[in-house]
N, C-alpha and C. Protein backbone atom coordinates (compact mmCIF):
# COMPACT_ATOMS: atom_id res chain seq x y z
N UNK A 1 -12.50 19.59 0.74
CA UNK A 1 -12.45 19.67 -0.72
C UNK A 1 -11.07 20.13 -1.12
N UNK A 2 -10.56 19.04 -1.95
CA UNK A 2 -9.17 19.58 -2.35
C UNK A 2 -9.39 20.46 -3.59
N UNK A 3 -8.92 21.47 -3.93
CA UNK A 3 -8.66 21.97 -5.19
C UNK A 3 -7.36 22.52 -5.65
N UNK A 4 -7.24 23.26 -6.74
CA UNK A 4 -5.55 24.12 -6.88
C UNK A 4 -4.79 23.00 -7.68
N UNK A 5 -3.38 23.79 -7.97
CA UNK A 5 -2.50 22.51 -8.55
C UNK A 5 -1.30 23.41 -7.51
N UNK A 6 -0.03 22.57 -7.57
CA UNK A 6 0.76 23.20 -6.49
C UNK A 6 2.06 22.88 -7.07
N UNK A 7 3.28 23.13 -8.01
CA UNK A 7 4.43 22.91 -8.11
C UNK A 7 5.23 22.47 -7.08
N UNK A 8 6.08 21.02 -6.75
CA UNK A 8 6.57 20.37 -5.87
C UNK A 8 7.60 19.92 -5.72
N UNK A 9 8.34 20.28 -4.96
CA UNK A 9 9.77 18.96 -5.43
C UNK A 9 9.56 17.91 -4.89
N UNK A 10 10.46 17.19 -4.89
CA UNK A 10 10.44 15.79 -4.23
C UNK A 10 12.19 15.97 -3.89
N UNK A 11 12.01 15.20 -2.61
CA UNK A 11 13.65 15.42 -2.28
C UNK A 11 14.64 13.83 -2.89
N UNK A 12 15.54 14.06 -2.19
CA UNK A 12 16.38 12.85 -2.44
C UNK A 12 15.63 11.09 -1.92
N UNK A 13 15.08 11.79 -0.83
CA UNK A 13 14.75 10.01 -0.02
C UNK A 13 12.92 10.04 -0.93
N UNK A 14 12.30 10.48 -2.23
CA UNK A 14 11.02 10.50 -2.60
C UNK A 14 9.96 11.33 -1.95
N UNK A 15 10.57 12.22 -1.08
CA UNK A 15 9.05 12.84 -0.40
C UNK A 15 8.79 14.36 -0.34
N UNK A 16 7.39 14.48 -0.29
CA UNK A 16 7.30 15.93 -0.78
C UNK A 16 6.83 16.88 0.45
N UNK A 17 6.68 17.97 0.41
CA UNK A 17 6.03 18.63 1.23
C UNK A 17 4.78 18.65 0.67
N UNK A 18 3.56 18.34 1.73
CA UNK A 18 2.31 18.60 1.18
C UNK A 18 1.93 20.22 1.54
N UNK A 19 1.58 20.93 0.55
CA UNK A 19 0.91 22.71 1.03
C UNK A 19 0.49 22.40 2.38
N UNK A 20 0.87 23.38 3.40
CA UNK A 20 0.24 23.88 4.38
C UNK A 20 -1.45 23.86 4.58
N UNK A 21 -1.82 24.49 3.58
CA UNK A 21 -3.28 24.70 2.95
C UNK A 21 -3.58 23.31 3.05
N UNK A 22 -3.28 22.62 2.79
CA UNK A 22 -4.20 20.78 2.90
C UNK A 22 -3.88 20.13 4.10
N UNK A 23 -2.63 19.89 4.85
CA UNK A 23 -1.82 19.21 5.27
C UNK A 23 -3.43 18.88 6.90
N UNK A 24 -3.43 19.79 7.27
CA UNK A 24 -5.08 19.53 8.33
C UNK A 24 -5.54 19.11 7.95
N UNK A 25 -6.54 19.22 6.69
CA UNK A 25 -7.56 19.21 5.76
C UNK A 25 -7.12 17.07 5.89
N UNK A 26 -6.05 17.17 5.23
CA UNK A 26 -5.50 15.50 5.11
C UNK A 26 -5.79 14.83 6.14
N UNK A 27 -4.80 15.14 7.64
CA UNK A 27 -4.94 15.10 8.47
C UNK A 27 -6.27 14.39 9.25
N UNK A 28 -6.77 15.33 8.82
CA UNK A 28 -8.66 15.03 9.87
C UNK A 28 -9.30 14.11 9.06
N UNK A 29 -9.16 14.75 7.61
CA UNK A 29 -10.06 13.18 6.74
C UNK A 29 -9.36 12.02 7.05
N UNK A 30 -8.67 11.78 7.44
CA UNK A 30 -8.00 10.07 7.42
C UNK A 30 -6.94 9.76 8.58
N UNK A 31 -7.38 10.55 9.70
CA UNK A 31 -6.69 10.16 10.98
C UNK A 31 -4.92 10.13 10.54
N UNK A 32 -4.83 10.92 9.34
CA UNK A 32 -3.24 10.74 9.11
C UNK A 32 -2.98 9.51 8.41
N UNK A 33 -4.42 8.80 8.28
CA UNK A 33 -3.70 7.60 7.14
C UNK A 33 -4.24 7.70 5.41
N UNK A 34 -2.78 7.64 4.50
CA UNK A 34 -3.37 8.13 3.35
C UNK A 34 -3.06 7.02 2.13
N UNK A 35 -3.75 7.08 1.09
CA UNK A 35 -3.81 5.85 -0.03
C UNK A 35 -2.84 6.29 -0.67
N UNK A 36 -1.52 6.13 -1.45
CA UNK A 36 -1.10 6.76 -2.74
C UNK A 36 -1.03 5.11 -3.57
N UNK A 37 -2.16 5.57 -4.92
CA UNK A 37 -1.81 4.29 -6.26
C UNK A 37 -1.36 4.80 -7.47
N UNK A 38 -1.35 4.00 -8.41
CA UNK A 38 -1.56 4.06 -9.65
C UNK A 38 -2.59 4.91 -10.27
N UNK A 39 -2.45 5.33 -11.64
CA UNK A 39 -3.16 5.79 -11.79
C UNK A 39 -3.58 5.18 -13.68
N UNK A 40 -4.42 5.37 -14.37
CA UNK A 40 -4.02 4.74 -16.03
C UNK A 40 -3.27 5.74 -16.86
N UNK A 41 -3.30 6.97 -16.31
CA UNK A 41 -3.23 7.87 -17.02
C UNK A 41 -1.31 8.44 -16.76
N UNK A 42 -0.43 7.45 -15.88
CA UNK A 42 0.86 7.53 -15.41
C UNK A 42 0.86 8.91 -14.17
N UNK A 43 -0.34 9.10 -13.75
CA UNK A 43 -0.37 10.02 -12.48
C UNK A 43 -0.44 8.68 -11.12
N UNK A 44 -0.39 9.62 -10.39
CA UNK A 44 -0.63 8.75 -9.16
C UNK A 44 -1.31 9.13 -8.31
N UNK A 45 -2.84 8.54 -7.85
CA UNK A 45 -3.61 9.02 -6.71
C UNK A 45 -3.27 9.20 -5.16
N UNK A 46 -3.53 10.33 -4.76
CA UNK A 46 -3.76 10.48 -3.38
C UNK A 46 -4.48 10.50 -2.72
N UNK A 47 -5.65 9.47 -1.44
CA UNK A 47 -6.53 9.94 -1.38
C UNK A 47 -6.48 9.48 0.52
N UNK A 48 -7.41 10.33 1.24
CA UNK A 48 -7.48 9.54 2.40
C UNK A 48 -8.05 8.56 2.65
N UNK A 49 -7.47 7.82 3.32
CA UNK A 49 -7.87 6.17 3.27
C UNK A 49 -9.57 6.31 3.30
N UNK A 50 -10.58 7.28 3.97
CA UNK A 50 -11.89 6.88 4.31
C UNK A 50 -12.49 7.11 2.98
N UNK A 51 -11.63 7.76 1.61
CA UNK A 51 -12.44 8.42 0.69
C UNK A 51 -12.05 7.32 -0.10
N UNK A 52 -10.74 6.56 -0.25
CA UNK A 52 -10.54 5.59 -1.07
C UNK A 52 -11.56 4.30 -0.32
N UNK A 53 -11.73 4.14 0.49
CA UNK A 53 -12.17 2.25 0.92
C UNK A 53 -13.09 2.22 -0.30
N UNK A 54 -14.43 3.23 -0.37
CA UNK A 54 -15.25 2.67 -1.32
C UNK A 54 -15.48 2.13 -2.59
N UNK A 55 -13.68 2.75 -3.26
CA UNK A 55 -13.42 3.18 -4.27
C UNK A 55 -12.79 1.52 -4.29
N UNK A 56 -11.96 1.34 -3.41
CA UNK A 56 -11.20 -0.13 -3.46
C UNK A 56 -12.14 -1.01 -3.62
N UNK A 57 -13.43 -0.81 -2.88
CA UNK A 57 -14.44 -1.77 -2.47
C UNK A 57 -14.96 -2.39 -4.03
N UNK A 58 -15.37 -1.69 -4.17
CA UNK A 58 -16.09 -1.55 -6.00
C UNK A 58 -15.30 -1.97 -6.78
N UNK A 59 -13.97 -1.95 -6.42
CA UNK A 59 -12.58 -2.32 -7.83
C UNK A 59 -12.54 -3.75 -7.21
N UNK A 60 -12.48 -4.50 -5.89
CA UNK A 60 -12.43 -5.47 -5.76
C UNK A 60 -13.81 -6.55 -6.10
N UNK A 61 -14.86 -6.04 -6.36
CA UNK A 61 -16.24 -6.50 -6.29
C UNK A 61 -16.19 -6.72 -7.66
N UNK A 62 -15.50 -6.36 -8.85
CA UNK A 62 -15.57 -7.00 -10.21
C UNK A 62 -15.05 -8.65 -10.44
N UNK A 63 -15.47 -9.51 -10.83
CA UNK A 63 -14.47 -10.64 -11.07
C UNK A 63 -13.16 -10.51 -11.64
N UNK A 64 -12.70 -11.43 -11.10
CA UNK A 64 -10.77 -11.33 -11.67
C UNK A 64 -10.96 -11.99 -12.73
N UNK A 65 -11.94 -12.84 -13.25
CA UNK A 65 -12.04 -13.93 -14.28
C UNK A 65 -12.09 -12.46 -15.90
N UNK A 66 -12.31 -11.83 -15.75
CA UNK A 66 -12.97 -10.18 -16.84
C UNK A 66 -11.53 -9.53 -16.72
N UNK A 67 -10.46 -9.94 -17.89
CA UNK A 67 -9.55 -9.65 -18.04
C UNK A 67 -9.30 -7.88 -17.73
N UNK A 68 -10.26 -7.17 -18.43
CA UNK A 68 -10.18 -6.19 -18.11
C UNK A 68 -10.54 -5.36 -16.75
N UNK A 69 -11.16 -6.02 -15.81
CA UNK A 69 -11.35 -5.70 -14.23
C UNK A 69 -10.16 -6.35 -13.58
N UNK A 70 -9.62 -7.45 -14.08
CA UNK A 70 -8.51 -8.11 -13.26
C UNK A 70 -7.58 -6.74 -13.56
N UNK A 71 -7.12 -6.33 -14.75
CA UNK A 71 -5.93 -5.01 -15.37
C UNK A 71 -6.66 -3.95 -14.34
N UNK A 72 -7.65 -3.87 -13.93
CA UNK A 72 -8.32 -2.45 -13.02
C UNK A 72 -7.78 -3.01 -11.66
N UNK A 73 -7.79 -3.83 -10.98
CA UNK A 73 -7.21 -4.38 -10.02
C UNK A 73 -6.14 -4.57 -9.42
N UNK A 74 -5.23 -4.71 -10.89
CA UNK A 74 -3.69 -5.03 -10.72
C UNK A 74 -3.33 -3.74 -10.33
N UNK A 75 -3.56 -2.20 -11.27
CA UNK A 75 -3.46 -1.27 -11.35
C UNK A 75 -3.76 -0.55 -10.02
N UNK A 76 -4.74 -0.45 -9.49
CA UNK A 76 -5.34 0.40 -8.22
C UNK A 76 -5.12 0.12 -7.20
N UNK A 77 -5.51 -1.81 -7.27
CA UNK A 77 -5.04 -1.96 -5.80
C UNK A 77 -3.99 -2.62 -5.73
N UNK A 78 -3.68 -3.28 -6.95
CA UNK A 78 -2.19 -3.83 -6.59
C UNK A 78 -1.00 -2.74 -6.13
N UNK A 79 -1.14 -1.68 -6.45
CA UNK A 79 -0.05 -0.48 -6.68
C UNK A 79 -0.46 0.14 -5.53
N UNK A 80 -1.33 0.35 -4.75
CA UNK A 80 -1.88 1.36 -3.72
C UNK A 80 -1.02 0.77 -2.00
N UNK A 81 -0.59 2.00 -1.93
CA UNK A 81 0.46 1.88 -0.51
C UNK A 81 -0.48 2.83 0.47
N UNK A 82 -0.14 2.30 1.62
CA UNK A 82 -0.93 3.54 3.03
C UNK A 82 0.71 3.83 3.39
N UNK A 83 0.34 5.64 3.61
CA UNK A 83 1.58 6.37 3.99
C UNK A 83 0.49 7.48 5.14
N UNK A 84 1.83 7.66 5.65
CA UNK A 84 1.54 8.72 6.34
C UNK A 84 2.44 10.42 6.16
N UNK A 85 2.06 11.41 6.86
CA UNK A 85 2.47 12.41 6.61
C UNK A 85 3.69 12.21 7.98
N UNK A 86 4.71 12.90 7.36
CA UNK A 86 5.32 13.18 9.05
C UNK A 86 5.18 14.25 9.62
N UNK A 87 5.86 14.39 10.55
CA UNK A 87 5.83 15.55 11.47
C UNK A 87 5.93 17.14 10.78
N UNK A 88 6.70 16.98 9.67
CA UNK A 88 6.90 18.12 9.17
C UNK A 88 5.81 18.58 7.86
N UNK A 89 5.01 17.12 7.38
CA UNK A 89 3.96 17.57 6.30
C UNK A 89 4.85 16.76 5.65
N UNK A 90 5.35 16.13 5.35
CA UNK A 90 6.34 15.16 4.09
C UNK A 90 5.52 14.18 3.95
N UNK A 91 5.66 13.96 2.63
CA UNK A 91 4.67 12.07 2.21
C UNK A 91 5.46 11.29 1.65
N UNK A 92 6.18 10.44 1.91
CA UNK A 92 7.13 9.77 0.66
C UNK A 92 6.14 8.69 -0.04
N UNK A 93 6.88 8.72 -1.37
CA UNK A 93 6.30 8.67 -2.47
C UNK A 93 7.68 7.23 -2.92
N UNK A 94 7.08 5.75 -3.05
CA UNK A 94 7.65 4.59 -3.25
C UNK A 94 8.40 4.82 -4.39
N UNK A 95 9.25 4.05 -4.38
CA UNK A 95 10.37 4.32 -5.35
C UNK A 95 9.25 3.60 -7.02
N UNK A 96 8.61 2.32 -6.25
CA UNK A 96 7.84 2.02 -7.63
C UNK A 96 6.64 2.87 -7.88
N UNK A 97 6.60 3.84 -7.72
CA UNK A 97 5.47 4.45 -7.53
C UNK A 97 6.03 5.81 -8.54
N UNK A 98 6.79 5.81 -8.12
CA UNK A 98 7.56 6.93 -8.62
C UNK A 98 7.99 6.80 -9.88
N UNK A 99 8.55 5.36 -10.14
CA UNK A 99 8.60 5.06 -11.56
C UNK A 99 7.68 4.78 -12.14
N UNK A 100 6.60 4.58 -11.70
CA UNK A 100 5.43 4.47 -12.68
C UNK A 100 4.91 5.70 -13.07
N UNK A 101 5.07 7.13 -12.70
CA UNK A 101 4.25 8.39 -13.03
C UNK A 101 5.97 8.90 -13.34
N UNK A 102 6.84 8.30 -13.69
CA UNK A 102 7.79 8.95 -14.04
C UNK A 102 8.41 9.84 -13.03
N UNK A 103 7.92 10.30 -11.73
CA UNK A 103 8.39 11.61 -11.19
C UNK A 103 9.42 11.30 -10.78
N UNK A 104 10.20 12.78 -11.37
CA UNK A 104 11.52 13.03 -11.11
C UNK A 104 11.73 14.67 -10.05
N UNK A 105 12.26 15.65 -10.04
CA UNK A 105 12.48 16.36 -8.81
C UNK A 105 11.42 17.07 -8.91
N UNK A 106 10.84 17.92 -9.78
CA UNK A 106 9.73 18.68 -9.78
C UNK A 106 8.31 17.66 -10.28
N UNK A 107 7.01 18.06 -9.46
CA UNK A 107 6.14 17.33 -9.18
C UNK A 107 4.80 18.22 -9.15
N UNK A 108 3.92 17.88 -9.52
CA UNK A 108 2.39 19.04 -9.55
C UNK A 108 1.59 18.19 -8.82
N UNK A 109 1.03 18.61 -7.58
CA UNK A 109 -0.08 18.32 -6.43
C UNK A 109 -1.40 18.63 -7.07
N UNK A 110 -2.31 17.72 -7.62
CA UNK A 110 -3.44 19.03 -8.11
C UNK A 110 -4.44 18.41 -7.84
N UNK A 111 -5.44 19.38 -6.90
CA UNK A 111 -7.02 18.92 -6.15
C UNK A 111 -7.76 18.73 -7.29
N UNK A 112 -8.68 17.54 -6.65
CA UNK A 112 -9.82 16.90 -7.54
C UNK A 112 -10.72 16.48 -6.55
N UNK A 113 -11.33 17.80 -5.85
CA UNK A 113 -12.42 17.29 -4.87
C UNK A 113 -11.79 16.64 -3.48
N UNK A 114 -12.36 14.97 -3.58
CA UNK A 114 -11.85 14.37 -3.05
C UNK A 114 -10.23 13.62 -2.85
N UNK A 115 -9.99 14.09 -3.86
CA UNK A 115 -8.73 13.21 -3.33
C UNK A 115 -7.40 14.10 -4.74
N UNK A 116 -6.24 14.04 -4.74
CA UNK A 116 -5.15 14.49 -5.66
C UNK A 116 -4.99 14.07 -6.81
N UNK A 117 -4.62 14.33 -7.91
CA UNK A 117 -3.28 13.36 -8.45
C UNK A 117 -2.43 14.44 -8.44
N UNK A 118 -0.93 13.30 -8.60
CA UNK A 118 0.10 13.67 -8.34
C UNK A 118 1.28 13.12 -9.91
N UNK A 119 1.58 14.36 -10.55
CA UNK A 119 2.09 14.51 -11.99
C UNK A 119 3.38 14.59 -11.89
N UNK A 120 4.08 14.01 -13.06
CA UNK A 120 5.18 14.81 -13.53
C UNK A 120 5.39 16.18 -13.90
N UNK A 121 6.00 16.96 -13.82
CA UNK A 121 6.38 18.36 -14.58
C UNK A 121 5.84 17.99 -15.91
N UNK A 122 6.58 17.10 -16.66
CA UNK A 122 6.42 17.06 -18.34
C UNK A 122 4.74 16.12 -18.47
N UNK A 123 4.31 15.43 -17.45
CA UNK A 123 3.09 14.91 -18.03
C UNK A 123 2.03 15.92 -17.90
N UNK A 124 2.29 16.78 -16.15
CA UNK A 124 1.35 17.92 -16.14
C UNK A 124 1.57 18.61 -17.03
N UNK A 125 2.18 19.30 -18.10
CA UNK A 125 2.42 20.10 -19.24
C UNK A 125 1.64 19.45 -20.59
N UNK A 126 1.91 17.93 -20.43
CA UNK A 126 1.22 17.35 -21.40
C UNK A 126 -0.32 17.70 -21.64
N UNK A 127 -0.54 17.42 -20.58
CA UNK A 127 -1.98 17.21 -19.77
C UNK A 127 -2.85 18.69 -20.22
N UNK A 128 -2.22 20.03 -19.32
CA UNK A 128 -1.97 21.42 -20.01
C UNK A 128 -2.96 21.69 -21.55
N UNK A 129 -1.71 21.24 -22.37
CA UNK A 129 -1.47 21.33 -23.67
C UNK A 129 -2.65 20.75 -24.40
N UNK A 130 -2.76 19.26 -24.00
CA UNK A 130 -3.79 18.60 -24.09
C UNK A 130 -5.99 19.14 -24.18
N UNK A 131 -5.70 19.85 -23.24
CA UNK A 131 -6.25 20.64 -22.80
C UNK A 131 -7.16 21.81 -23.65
N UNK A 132 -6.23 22.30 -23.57
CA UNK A 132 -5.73 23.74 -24.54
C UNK A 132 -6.12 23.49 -25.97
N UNK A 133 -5.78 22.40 -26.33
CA UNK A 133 -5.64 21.95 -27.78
C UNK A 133 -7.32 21.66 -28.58
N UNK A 134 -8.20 21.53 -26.97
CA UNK A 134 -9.19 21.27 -27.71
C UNK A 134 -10.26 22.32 -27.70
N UNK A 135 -10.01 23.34 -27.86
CA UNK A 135 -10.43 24.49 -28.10
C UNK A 135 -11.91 24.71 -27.86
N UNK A 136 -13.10 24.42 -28.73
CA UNK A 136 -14.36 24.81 -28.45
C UNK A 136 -14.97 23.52 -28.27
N UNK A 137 -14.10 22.25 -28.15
CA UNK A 137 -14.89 21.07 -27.95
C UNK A 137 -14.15 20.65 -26.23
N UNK A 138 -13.97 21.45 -25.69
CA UNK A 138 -13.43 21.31 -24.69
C UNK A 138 -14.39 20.73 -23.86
N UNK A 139 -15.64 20.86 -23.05
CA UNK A 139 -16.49 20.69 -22.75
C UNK A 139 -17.41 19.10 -23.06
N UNK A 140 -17.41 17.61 -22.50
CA UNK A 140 -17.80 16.48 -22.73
C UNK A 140 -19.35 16.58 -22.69
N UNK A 141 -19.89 15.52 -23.25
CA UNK A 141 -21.28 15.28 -22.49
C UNK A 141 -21.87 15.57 -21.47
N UNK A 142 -23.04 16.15 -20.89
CA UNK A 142 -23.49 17.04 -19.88
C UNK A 142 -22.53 17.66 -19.27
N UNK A 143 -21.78 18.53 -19.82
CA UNK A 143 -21.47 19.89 -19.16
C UNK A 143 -21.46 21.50 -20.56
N UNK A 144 -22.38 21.09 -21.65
CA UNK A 144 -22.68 22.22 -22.29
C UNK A 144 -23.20 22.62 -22.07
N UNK A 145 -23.57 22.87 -20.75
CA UNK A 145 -24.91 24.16 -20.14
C UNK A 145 -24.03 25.05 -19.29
N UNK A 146 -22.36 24.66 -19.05
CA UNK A 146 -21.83 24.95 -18.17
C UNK A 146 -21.76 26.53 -18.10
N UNK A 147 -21.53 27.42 -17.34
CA UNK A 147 -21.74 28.88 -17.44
C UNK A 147 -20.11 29.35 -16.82
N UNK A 148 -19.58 29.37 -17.34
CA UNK A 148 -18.03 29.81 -16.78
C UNK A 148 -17.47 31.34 -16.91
């Protein structure tokens, strides 16, 4: 279970250090092989390949003819690269990949269970703010019982 958010750089050649705290955790779920895509929201997913297949499976099982499943398609799996970690915990992160979530040197890692996304500084702030902003309606459909 991933959780946390983690402030990141990214170096010169796109790649980050993944936390110590996950880098096993990654590791064992996916034999070292990992998904990074698109995301709609200009984040970019991380996930290990065994947690994404199902996820691909289901995005490919819509018709391409349903303009809007073909745009779910282009997006997830057209954009989705297998990387690995190296020796030191580094993930590089595609240069188009990078321009699509905008990231520039600082970067936010943040667990969602199964799998990451991976933010800009200024979109994770957005995101934040976003957040924040919605004060007592914060809470969607079935989770007003929530006890926090």
């Amino acid at each position: 279970m991933f959780q946390g958010a983690a402030a990141l750089s990214l170096d010169a050649k796109g790649r980050f250090a993944v936390p110590a705290r996950h880098r096993e955790a990654l590791a064992s779920a996916a034999e070292g092989r990992l998904i990074v895509t698109a995301h709609p929201h200009r984040c970019l997913l991380l996930y290990p390949e065994p947690a994404w297949e199902p996820i691909r499976d289901k995005v490919l099982a819509a018709s391409s003819l349903n303009p809007q499943a073909a745009a779910v398609k282009r997006l997830l799996v057209g954009n989705a690269r297998e990387e690995e970690m190296d020796a030191a915990g580094r993930l590089l992160i595609a240069p188009e990949l990078r321009h699509l979530a905008q990231l520039e040197k600082q970067i936010w890692l943040v667990g969602q269970g199964s799998h990451f996304e991976i933010w800009s500084d200024a979109g994770w702030q957005q995101q934040q703010e976003a957040v924040f902003a919605l004060g007592d309606q914060f809470l969607p459909a079935g989770l007003e019982d929530l006890a926090l």
